[in-house]
Protein backbone atom coordinates (compact mmCIF):
# COMPACT_ATOMS: atom_id res chain seq x y z
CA UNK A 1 -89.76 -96.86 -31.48
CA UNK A 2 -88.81 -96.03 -27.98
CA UNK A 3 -85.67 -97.13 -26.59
CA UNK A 4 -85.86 -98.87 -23.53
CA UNK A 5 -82.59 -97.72 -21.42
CA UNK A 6 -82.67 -100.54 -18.87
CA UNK A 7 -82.66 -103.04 -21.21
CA UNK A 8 -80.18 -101.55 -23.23
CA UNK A 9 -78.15 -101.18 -19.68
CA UNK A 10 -78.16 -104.61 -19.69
CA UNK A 11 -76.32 -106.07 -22.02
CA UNK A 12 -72.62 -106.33 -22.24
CA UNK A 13 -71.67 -104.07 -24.71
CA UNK A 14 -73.50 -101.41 -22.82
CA UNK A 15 -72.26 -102.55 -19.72
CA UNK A 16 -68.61 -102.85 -21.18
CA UNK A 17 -68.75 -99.21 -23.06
CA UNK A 18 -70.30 -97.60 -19.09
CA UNK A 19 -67.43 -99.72 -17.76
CA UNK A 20 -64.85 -98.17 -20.06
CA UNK A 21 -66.47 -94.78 -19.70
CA UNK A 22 -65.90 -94.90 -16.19
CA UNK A 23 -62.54 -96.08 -16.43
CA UNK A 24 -62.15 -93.30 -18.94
CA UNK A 25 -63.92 -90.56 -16.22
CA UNK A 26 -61.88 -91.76 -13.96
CA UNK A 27 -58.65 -91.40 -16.01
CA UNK A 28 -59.80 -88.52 -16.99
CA UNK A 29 -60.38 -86.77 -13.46
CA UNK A 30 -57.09 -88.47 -12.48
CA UNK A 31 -55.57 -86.97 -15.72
CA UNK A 32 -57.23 -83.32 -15.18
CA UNK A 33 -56.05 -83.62 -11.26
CA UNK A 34 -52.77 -84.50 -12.54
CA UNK A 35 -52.60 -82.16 -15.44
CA UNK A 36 -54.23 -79.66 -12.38
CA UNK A 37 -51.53 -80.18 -10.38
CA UNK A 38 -48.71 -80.24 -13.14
CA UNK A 39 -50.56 -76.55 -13.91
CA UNK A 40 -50.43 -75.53 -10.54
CA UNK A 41 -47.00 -76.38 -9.98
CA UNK A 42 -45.99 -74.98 -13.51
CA UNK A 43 -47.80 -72.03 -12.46
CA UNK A 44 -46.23 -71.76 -8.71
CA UNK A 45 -42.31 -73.14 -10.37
CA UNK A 46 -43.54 -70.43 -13.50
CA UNK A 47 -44.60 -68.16 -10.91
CA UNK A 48 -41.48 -68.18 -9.04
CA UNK A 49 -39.32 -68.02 -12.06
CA UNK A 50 -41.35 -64.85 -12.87
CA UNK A 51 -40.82 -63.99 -9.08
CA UNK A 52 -37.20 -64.84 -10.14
CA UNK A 53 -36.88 -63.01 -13.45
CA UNK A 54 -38.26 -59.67 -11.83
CA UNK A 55 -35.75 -60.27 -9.05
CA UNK A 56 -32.90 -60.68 -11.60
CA UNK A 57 -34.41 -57.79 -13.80
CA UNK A 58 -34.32 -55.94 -10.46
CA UNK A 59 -30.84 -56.80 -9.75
CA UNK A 60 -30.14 -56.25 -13.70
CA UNK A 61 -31.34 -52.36 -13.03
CA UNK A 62 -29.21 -52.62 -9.76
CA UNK A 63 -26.10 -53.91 -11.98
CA UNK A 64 -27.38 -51.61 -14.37
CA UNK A 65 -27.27 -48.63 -12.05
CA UNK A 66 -23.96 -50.04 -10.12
CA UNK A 67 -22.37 -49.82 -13.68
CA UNK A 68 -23.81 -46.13 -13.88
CA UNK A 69 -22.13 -45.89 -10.14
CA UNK A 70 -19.16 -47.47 -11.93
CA UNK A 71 -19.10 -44.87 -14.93
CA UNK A 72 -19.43 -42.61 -11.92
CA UNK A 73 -16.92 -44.28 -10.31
CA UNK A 74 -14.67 -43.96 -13.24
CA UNK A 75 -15.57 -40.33 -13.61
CA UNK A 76 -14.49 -40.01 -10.11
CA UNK A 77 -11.06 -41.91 -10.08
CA UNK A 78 -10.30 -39.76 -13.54
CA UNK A 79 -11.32 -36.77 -11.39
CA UNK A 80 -9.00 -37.80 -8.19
CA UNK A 81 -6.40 -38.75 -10.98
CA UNK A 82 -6.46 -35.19 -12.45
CA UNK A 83 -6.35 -34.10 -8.61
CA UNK A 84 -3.60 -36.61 -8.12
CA UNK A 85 -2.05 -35.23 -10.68
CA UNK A 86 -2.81 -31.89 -9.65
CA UNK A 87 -1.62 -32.66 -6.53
CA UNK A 88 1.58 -33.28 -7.90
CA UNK A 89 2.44 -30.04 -9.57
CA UNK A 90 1.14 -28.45 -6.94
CA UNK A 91 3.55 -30.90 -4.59
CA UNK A 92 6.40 -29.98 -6.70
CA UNK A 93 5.96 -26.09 -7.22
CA UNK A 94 5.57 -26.25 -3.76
CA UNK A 95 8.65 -27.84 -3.41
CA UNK A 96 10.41 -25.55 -6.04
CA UNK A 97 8.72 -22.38 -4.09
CA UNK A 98 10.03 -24.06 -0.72
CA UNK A 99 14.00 -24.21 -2.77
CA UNK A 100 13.41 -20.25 -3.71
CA UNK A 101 12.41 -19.63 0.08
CA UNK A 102 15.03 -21.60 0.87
CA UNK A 103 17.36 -19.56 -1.39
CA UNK A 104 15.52 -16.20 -0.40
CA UNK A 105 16.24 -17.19 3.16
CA UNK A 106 19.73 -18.00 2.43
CA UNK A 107 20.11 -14.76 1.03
CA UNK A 108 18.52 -12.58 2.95
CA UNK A 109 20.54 -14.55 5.87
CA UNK A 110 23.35 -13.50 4.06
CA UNK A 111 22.05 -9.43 3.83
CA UNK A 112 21.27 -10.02 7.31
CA UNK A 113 24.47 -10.85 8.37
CA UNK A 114 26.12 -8.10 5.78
CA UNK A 115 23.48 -5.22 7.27
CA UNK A 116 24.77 -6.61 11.09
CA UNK A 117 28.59 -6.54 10.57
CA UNK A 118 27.95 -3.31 9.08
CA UNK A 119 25.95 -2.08 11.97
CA UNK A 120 28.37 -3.37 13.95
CA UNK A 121 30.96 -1.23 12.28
CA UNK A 122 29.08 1.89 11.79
CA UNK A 123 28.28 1.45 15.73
CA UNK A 124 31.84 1.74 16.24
CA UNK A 125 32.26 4.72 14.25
CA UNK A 126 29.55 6.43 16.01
CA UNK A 127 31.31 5.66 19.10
CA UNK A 128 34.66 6.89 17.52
CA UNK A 129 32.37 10.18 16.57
CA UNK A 130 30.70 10.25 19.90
CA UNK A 131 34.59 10.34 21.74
CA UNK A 132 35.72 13.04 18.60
CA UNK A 133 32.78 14.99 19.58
CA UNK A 134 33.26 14.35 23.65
CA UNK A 135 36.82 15.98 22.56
CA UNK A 136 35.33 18.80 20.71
CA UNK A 137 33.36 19.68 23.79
CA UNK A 138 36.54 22.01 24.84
CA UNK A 139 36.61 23.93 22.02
CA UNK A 140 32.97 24.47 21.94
CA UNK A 141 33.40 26.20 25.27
CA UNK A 142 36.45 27.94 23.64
CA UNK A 143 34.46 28.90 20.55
CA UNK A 144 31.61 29.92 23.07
CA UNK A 145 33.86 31.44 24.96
CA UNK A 146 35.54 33.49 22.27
CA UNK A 147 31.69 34.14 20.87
CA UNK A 148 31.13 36.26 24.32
CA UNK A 149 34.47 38.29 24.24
CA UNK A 150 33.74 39.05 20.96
CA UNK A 151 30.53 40.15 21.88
CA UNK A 152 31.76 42.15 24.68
CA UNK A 153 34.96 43.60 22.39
CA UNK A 154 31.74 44.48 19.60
CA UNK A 155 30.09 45.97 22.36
CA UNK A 156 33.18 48.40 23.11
CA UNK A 157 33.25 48.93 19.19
CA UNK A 158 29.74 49.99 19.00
CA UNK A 159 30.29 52.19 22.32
CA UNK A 160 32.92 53.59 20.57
CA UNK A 161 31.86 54.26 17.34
CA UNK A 162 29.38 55.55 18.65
CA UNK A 163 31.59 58.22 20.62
CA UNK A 164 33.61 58.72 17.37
CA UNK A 165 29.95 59.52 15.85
CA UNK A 166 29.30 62.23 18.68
CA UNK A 167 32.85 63.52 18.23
CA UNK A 168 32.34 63.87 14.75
CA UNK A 169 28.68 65.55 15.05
CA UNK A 170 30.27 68.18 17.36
CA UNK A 171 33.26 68.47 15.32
CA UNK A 172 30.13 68.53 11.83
CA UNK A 173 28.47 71.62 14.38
CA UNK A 174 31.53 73.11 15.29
CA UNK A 175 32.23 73.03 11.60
CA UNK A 176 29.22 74.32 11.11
CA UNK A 177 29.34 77.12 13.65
CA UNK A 178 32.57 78.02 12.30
CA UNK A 179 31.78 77.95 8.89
CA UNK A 180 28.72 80.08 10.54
CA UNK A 181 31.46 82.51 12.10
CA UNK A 182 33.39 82.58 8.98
CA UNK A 183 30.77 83.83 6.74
CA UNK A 184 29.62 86.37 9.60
CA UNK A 185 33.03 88.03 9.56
CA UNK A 186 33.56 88.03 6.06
CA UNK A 187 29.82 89.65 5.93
CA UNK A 188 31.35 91.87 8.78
CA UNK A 189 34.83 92.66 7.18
CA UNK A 190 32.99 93.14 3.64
CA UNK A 191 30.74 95.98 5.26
CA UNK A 192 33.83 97.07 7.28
CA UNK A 193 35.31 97.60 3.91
CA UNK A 194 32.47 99.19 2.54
CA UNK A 195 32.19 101.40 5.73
CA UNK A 196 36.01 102.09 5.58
CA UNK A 197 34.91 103.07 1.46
CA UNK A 198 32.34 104.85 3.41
CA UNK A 199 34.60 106.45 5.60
CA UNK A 200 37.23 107.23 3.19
CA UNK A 201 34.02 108.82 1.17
CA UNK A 202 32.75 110.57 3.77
CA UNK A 203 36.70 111.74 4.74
CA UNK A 204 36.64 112.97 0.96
CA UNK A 205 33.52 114.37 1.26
CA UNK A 206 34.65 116.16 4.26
CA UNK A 207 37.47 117.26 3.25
CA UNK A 208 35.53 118.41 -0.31
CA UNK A 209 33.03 120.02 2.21
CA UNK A 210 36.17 121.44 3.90
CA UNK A 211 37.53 122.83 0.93
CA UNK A 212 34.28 123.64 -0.40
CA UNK A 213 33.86 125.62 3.43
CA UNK A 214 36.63 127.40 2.71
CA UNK A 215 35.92 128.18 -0.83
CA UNK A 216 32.79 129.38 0.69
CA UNK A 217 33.59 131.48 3.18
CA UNK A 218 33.08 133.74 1.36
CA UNK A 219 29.44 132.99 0.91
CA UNK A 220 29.13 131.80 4.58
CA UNK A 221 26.02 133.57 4.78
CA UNK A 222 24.46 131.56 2.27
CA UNK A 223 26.39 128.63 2.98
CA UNK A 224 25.49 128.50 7.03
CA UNK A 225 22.40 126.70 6.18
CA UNK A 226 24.07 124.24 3.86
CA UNK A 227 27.12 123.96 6.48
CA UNK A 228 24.58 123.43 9.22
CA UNK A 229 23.27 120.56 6.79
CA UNK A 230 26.50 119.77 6.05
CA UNK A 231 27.68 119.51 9.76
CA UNK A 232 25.07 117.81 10.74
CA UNK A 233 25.57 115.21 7.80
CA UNK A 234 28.99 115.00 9.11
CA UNK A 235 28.06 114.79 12.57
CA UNK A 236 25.37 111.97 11.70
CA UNK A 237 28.31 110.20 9.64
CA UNK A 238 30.59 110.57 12.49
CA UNK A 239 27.69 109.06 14.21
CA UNK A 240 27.27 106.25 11.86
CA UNK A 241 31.18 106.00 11.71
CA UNK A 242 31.63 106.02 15.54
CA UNK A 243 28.90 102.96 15.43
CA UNK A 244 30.47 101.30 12.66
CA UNK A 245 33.54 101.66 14.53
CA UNK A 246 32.14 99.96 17.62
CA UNK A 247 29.98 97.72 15.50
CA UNK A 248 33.80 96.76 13.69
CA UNK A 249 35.19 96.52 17.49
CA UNK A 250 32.28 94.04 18.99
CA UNK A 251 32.93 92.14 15.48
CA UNK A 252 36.52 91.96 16.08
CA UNK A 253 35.96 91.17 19.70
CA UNK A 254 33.36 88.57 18.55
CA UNK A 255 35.71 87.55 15.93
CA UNK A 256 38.62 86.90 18.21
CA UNK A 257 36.06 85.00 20.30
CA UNK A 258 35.51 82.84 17.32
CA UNK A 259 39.11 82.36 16.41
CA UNK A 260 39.24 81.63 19.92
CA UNK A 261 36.91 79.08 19.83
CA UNK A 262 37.48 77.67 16.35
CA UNK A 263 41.07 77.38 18.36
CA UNK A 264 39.53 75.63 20.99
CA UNK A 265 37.51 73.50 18.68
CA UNK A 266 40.56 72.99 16.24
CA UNK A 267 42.38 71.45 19.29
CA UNK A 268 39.41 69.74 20.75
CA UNK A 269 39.08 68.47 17.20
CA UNK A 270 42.60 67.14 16.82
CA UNK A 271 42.85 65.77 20.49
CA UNK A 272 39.46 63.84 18.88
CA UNK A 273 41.20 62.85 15.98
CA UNK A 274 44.33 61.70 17.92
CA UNK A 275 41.69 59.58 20.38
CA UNK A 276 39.52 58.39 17.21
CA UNK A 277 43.41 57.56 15.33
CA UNK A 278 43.56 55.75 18.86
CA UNK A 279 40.22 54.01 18.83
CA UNK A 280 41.03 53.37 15.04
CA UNK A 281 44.07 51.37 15.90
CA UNK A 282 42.28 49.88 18.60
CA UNK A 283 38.99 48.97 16.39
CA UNK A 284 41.99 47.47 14.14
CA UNK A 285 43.43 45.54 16.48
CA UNK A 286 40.28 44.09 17.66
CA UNK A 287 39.06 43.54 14.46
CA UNK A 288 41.67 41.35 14.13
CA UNK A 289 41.84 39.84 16.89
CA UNK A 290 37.36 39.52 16.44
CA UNK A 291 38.99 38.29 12.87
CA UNK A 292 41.07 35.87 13.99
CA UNK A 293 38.62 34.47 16.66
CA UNK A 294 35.97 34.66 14.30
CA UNK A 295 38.13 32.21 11.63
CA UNK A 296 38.98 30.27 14.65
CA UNK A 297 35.51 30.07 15.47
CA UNK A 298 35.27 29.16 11.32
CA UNK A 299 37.38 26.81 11.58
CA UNK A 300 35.71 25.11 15.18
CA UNK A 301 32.42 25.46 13.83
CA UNK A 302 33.23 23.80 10.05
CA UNK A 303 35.19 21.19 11.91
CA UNK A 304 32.39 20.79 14.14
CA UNK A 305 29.88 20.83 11.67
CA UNK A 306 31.62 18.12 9.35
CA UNK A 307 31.67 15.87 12.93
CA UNK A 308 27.93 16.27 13.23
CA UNK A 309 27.05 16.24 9.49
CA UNK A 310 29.34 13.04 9.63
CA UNK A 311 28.23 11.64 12.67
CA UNK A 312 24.05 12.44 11.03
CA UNK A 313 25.76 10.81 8.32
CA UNK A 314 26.80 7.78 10.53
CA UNK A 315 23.74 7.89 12.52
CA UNK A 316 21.58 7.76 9.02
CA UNK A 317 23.57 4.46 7.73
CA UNK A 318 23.14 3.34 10.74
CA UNK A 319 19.44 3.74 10.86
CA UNK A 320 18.94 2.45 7.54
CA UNK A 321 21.36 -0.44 8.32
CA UNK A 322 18.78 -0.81 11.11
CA UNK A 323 15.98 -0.64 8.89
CA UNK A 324 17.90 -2.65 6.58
CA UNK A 325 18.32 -5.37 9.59
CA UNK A 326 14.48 -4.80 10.74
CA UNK A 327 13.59 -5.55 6.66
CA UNK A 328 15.97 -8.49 6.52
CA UNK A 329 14.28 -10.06 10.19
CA UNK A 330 11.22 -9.77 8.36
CA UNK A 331 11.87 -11.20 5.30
CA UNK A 332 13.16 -13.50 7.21
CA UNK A 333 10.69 -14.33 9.23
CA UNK A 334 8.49 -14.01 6.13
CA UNK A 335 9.98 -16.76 4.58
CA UNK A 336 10.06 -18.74 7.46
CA UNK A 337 6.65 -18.35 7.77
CA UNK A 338 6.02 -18.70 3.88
CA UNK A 339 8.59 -22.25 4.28
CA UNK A 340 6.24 -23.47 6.96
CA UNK A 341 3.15 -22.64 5.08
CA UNK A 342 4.48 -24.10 2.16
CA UNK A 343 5.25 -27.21 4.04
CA UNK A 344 2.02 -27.50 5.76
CA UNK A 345 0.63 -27.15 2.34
CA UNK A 346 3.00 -29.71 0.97
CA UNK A 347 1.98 -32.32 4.01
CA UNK A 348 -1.60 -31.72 3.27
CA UNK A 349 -1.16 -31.97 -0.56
CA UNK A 350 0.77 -35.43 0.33
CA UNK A 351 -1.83 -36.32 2.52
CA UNK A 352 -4.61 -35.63 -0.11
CA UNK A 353 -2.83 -37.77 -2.62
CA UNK A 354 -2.32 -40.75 -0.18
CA UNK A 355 -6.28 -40.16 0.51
CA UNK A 356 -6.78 -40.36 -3.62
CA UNK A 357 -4.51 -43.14 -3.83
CA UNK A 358 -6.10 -45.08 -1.40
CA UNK A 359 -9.62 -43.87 -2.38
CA UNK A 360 -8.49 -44.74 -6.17
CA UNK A 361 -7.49 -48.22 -4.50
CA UNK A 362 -11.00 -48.83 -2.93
CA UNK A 363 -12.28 -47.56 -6.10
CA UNK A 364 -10.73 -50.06 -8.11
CA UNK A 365 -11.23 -52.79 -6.00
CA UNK A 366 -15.09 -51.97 -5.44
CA UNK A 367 -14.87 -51.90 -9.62
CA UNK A 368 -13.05 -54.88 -9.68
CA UNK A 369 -15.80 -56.57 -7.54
CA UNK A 370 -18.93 -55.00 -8.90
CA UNK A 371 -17.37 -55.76 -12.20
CA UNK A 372 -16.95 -59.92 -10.96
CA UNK A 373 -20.77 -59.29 -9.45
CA UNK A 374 -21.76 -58.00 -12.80
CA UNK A 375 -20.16 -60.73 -15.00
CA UNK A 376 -21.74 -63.23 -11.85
CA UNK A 377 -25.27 -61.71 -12.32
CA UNK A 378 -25.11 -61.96 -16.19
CA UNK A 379 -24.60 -65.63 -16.50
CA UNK A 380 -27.11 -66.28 -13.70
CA UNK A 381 -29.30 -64.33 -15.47
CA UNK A 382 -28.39 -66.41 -19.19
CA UNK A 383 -28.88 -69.40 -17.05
CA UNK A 384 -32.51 -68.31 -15.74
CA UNK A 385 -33.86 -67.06 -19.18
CA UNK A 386 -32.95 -70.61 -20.47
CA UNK A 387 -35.06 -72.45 -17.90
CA UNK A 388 -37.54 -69.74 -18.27
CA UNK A 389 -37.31 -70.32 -22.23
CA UNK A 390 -37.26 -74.30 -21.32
CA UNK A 391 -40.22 -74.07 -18.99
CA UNK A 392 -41.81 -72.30 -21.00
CA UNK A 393 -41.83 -75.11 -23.60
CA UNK A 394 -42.33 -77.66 -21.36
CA UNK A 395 -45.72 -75.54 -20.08
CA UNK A 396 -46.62 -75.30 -24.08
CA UNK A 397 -46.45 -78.80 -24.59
CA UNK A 398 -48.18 -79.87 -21.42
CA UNK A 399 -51.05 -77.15 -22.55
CA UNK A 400 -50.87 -78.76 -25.47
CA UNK A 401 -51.19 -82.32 -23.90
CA UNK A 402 -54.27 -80.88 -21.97
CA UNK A 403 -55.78 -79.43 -24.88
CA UNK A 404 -56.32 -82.51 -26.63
CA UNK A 405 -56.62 -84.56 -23.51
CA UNK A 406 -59.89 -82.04 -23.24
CA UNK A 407 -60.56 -82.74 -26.79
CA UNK A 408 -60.32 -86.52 -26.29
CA UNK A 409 -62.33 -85.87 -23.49
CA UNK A 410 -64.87 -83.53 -24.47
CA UNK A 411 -65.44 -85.87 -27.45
CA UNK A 412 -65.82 -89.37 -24.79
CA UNK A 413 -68.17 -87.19 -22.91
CA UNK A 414 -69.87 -86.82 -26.52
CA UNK A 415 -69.92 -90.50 -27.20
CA UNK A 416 -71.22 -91.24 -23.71
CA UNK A 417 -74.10 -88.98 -23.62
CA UNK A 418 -75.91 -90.43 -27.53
CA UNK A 419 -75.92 -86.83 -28.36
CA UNK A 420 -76.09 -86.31 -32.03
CA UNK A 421 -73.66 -84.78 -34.01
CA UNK A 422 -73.43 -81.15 -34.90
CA UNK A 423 -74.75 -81.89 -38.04
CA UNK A 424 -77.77 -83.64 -37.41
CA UNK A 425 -77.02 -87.32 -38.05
CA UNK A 426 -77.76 -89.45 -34.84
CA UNK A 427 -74.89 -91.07 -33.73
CA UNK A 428 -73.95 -94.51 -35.03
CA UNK A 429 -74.76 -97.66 -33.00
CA UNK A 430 -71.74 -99.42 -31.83
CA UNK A 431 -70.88 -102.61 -32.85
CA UNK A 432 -72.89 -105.35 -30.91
CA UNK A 433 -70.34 -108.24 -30.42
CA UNK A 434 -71.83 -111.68 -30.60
């Protein structure tokens, strides 16, 4: 049979059921716009606690990487602590090098003022050596002085040994020549004698001719040839006699020239004897007078020499007392410089340590604070995950709500439109009131 929808509009049921649909639609769209806007400001507050969240995760990572700045932090105050600490051996070996400087100083002060006094007194012996050897001049010229007449009395020495040399070369020749002279006349006297033999022979011989003549006279006639031979042997040994005769005389004259001469030598010699006796004495006497200038001149010159080896002696402590004053200035100045060094280095290690100190200071108090920011941030962050965690139940149970407001809705919607069911079965009549 076909249903006729006006007629069914038009009774009350019908009309009651489109009335409460209505009101239903219309609490329904009011619910949905609600429920819409409930979403949209769940989703906008849900939003902005997400906004929120990521901002406080962001600020987390910053806490989280402040805290890493912190460890930092702490690795850097433990590092200015060890410098700190550094610092402050270095402060006091500086100070306990500055107390050796300042004992170094003292003492080589102290040398200083030793190596000047004793400068100071070996200046005054050089001056005492200076005035000795101003005093010595004198007998410098003396010993100079006695160093030329020397010379000049040497001079006469060698002039005169050198005469006594001549002398004694002539008197060597005339020596000679009379040794010479001696040996010709004993040559001459030995063949005088063996003429004289000669002569005596021939004197013998003559007188054996003689005798033998006047034996023979008797046989003159044979004899005349041999006394022919014989005179004429005696007149050639007359001959050689009267020759050896003058050959004896010119030896005897020569001789007695000789003797003359060896006279004349023999007093030339002792007259050069008595003058080189003379020179002897003299030579003696200047010898010792050259002797005792010489050992005066010793004496000057070892006196002399002891001055200047002492005053080189002087002059050499002095030098090294110089150089022993020069060394001392420098150490001095050395340490000076060392003491001011030090200092500077002390001031700057104090001025370090007051820079750690108050960098440490900052560094505490910017812990100190990031710390407080850090404990701040952690509650605000407990506080925002539990009205995250609470709006987030709140937004289940209103999805909830909506869910079956849908259902309740979805299922009105069902009602309204007749639709069957989803198994088949129309849907059942309502109720007619009467």
């Amino acid at each position: 049979m076909a249903i006729d929808f006006r007629s069914e509009l038009r009774r009350p049921f019908t009309l009651s059921l489109a009335a409460l649909a209505i009101v239903l639609f219309v609490w329904l769209l009011i619910v949905t716009v609600v429920h819409a806007r409930q979403r949209r400001a769940y989703e906008a507050q849900l939003a902005m606690q997400m906004q929120g969240q990521i901002a406080l995760q962001n600020e987390f990572n910053q806490q989280r990487s402040a805290l890493g700045s912190i460890s930092e932090l702490q690795e850097k105050v433990a590092l200015i602590e060890a410098q700190r600490r550094r610092g402050s051996e270095l402060v006091a070996q500086a100070v306990a090098q500055v107390a050796s400087l300042k004992e170094d100083q003292a003492a080589a002060e102290t040398r200083a003022a030793e190596a000047r006094k004793a400068a100071e007194q070996e200046a005054r012996r050089l001056a005492d050596l200076e005035a000795q050897a101003q005093k010595l001049e004198p007998l410098r010229q003396a010993v100079s002085e006695a160093e030329q007449t020397a010379a000049t009395r040497m001079q006469g020495l060698s002039d005169l040994d050198r005469m006594i040399e001549a002398a004694r070369q002539q008197e060597g020749k005339l020596r000679g020549d009379l040794e010479g002279l001696s040996r010709k006349i004993e040559t001459k006297t030995t063949n005088l004698a063996k003429i004289d033999q000669s002569q005596q022979q021939l004197h013998a011989a003559a007188e054996s001719a003689q005798k033998e003549f006047s034996e023979a006279k008797a046989a003159s006639d044979q004899a005349n040839t041999s006394k022919r031979e014989t005179e004429n042997a005696l007149n050639e040994l007359r001959g050689r006699s009267e020759q050896i005769t003058n050959a004896i005389t010119q030896d005897s004259q020569q001789l007695e020239q000789v003797r003359r001469d060896l006279t004349a030598a023999q007093a030339d010699l002792s007259r050069s004897q008595n003058q080189r006796d003379k020179f002897a004495a003299e030579r003696t006497e200047l010898e010792a007078s050259v002797s005792a200038q010489l050992a005066r001149q010793n004496e000057l010159t070892a006196a002399l020499k002891s001055s200047q080896q002492e005053l080189q002696t002087q002059r050499d402590a002095l030098s090294v007392m110089r150089q022993e004053t020069e060394r001392s200035r420098s150490e001095h100045d050395r340490i000076t410089t060392e003491r001011a060094q030090a200092q500077e280095v002390v001031n700057k290690l104090r001025a370090d340590q007051e820079r750690y100190v108050s960098e440490l200071n900052a560094l505490k108090k910017q812990q100190a604070e990031v710390q407080a920011q850090l404990a701040t941030t952690t509650e605000n962050i407990a506080a925002r995950n539990k009205d995250i965690a609470d709006l987030e139940g709140r937004l289940g149970s209103t999805r909830k709500e909506l869910a079956d407001t849908q259902s309740k809705l979805a299922e009105t919607r069902q009602q309204l439109s007749g639709q069957p069911a989803p198994d088949g079965t129309p849907p059942e009549a309502p109720p007619s009131s009467r």
